[in-house]
Each structure stands twice: as structure tokens, then as C-alpha cells.
C-alpha atoms as a PDB file:
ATOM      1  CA  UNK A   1      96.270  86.441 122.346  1.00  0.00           C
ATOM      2  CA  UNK A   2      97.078  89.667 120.779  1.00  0.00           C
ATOM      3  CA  UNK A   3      95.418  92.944 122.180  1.00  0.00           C
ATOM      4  CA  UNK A   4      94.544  94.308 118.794  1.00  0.00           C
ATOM      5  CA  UNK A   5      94.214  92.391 115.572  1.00  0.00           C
ATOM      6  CA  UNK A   6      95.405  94.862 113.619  1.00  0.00           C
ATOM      7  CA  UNK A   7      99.058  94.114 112.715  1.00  0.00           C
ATOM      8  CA  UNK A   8     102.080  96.116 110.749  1.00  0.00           C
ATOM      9  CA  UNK A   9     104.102  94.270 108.610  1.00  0.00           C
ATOM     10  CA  UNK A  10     107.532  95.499 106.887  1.00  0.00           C
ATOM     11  CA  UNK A  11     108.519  94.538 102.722  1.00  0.00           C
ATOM     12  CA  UNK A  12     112.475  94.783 102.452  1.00  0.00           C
ATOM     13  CA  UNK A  13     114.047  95.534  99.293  1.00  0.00           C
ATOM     14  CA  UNK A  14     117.603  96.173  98.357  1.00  0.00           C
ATOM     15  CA  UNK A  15     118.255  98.484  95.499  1.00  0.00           C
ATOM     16  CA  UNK A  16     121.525  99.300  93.625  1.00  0.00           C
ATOM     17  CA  UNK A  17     123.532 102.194  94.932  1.00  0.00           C
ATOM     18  CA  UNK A  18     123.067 103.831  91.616  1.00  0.00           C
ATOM     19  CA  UNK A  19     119.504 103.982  92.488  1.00  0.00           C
ATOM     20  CA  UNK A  20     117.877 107.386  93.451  1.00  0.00           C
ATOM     21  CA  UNK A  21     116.197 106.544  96.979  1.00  0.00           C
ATOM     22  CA  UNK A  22     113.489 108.603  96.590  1.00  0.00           C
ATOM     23  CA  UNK A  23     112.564 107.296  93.341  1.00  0.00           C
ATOM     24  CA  UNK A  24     112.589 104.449  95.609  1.00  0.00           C
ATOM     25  CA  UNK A  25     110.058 105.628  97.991  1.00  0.00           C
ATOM     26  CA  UNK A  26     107.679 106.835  95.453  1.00  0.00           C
ATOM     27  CA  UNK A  27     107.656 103.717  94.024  1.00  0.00           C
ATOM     28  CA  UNK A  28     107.070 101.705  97.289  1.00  0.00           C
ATOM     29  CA  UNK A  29     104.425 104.004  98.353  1.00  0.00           C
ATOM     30  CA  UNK A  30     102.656 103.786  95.354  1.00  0.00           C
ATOM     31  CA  UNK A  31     102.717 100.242  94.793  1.00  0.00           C
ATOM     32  CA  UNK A  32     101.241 100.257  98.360  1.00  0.00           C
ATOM     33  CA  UNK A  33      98.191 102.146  97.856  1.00  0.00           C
ATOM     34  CA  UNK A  34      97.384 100.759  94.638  1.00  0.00           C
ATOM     35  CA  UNK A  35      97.529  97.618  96.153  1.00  0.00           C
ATOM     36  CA  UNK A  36      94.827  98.964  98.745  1.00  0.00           C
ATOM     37  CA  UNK A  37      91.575  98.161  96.729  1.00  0.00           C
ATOM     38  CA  UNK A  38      93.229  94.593  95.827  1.00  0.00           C
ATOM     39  CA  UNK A  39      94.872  93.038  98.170  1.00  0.00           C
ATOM     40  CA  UNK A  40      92.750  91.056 101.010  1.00  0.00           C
ATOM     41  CA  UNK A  41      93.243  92.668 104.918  1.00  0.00           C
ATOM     42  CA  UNK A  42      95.684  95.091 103.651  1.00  0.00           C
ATOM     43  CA  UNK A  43      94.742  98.700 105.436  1.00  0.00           C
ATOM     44  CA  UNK A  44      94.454 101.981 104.216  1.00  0.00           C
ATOM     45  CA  UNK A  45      95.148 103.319 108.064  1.00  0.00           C
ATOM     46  CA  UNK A  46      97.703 103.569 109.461  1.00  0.00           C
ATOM     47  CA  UNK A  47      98.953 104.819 105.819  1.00  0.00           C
ATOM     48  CA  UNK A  48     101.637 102.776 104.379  1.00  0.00           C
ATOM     49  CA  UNK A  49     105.094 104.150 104.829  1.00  0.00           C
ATOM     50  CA  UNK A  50     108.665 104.150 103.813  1.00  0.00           C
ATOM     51  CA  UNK A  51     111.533 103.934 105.484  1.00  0.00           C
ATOM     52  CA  UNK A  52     115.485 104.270 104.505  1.00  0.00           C
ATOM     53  CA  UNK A  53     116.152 101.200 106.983  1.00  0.00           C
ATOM     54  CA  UNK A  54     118.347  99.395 106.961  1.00  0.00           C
ATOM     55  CA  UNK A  55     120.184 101.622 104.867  1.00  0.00           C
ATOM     56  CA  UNK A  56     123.463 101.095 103.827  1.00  0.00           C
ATOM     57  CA  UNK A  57     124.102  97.375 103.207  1.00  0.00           C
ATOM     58  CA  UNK A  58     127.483  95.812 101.606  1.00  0.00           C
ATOM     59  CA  UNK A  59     125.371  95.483  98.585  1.00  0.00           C
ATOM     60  CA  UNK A  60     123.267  98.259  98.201  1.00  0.00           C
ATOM     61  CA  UNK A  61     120.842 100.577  99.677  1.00  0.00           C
ATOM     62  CA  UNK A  62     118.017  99.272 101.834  1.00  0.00           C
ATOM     63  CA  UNK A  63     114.400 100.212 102.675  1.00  0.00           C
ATOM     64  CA  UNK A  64     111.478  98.770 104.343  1.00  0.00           C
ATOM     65  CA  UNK A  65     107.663  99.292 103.060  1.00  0.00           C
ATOM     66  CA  UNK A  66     105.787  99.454 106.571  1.00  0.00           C
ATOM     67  CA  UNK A  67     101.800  98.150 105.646  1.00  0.00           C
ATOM     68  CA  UNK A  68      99.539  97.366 108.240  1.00  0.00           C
ATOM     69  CA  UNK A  69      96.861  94.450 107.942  1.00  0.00           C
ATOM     70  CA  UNK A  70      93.810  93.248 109.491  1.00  0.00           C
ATOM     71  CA  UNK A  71      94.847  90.572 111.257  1.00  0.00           C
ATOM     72  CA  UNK A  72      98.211  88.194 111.683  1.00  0.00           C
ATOM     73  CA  UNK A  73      96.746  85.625 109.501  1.00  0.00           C
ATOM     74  CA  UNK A  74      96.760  88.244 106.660  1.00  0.00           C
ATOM     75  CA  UNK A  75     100.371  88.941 106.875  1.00  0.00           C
ATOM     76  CA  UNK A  76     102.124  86.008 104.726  1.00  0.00           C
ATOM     77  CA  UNK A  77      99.246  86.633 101.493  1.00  0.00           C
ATOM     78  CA  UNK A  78     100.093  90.627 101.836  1.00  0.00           C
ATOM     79  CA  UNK A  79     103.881  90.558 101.960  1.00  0.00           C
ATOM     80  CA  UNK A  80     103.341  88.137  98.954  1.00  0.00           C
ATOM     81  CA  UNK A  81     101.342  90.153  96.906  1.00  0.00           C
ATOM     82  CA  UNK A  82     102.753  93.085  98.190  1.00  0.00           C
ATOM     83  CA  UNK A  83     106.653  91.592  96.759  1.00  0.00           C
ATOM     84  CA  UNK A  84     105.519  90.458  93.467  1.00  0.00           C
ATOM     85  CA  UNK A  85     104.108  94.011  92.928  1.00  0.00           C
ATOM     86  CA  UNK A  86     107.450  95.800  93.895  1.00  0.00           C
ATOM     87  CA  UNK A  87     109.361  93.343  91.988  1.00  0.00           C
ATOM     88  CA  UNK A  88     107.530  93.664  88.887  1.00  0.00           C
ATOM     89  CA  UNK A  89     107.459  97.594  89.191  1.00  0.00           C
ATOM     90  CA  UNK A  90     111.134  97.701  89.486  1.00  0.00           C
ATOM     91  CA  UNK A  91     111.785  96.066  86.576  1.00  0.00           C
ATOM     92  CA  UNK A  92     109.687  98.174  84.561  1.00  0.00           C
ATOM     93  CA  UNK A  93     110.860 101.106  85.848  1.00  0.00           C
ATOM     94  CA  UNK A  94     114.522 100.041  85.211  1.00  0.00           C
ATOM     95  CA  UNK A  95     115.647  99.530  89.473  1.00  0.00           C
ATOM     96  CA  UNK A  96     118.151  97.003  89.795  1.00  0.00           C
ATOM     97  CA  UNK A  97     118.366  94.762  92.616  1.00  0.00           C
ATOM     98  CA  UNK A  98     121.629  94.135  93.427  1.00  0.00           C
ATOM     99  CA  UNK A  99     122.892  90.431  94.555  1.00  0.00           C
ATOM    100  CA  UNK A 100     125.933  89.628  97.350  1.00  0.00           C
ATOM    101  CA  UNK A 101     129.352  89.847  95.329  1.00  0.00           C
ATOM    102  CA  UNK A 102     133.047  88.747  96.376  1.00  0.00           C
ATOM    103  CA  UNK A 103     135.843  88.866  95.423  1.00  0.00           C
ATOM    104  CA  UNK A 104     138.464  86.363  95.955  1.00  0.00           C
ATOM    105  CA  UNK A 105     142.393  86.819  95.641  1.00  0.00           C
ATOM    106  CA  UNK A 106     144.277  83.510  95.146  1.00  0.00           C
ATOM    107  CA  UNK A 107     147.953  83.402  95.486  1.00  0.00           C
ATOM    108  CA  UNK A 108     150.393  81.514  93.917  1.00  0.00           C
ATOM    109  CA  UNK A 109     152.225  79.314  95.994  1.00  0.00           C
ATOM    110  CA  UNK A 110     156.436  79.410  95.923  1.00  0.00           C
ATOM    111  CA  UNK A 111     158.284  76.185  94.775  1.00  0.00           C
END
């Protein structure tokens, strides 16, 4: 039993270090309220927000979209819709997500 319905939930993204974060931002907080009108038990208040967190990763530059939505049940359907949004967006407006990389020496072994 949960006091409140009401629940936040967090979107995290990874974007290239190239990226300008607060192109980033605008982005996320855009896609956020248009979703608004659209998405089912996603909430206008508290007003989404953006944070630079968990910042720097080994790949690139992390940030969380914090939403909040009517109830826990609405959670998985508004991080869904929420990602496909974001994901779409960045590729239109050029954002690259980076992937893990590594690099691996080999040595020669001596005869």
C-alpha cells in the first residue's frame, strides 16, 4: 500500500560527449510536455524535469527525464512512450547515442 498514488518515474539516456547538454535538456523537457496531452496518467504537476545525473559515464554524458504519473500501474506504458519519443527526437535532431566501446591489446607471444 502506497500513501499516495501519485508516482515519479526517471527516463535515462546517454548522449555522445560531443553533445551540447543543454540542447539535451531542451529536448527532454520538451518531448515531456508534448507528451502531456497524449500519453495516459502522465502529469503535468509536479512539472517534468531534467537532470545531469548520472553524468559522466565511460561512454558518454548522462541525464535522467524525472515525469511523474498517476499511479504505479502507469509507469511501464509512460517510460515506453516516453523512450520512443526521445529516441525518435534524437535522431531527427542529429544526437547520437553512444554504445560501450573497448579496446583490446593482444600481444605477440616470444618463441
Amino acid at each position: 500500500f502506497l500513501p499516495e498514488k501519485r508516482m515519479s518515474v526517471q527516463v535515462q539516456v546517454q548522449v555522445s560527449y560531443a553533445t551540447d547538454p543543454d540542447g539535451v535538456e531542451r529536448i527532454l523537457l520538451e518531448e515531456a510536455r508534448a507528451a502531456l496531452p497524449e500519453i495516459p496518467g502522465l502529469l503535468a504537476e509536479p512539472a517534468p524535469s531534467v537532470m545531469f545525473d548520472p553524468g559522466f559515464g565511460d561512454s558518454g554524458l548522462g541525464f535522467t527525464l524525472n515525469c511523474h504519473v498517476r499511479e504505479f500501474v502507469d509507469q511501464y506504458a509512460v517510460r515506453h512512450a516516453l523512450r520512443k519519443r526521445i529516441l525518435l527526437r534524437f535522431r531527427a535532431e542529429g544526437v547520437e547515442m553512444p554504445f560501450p566501446t573497448r579496446t583490446v591489446h593482444l600481444r605477440n607471444k616470444s618463441s
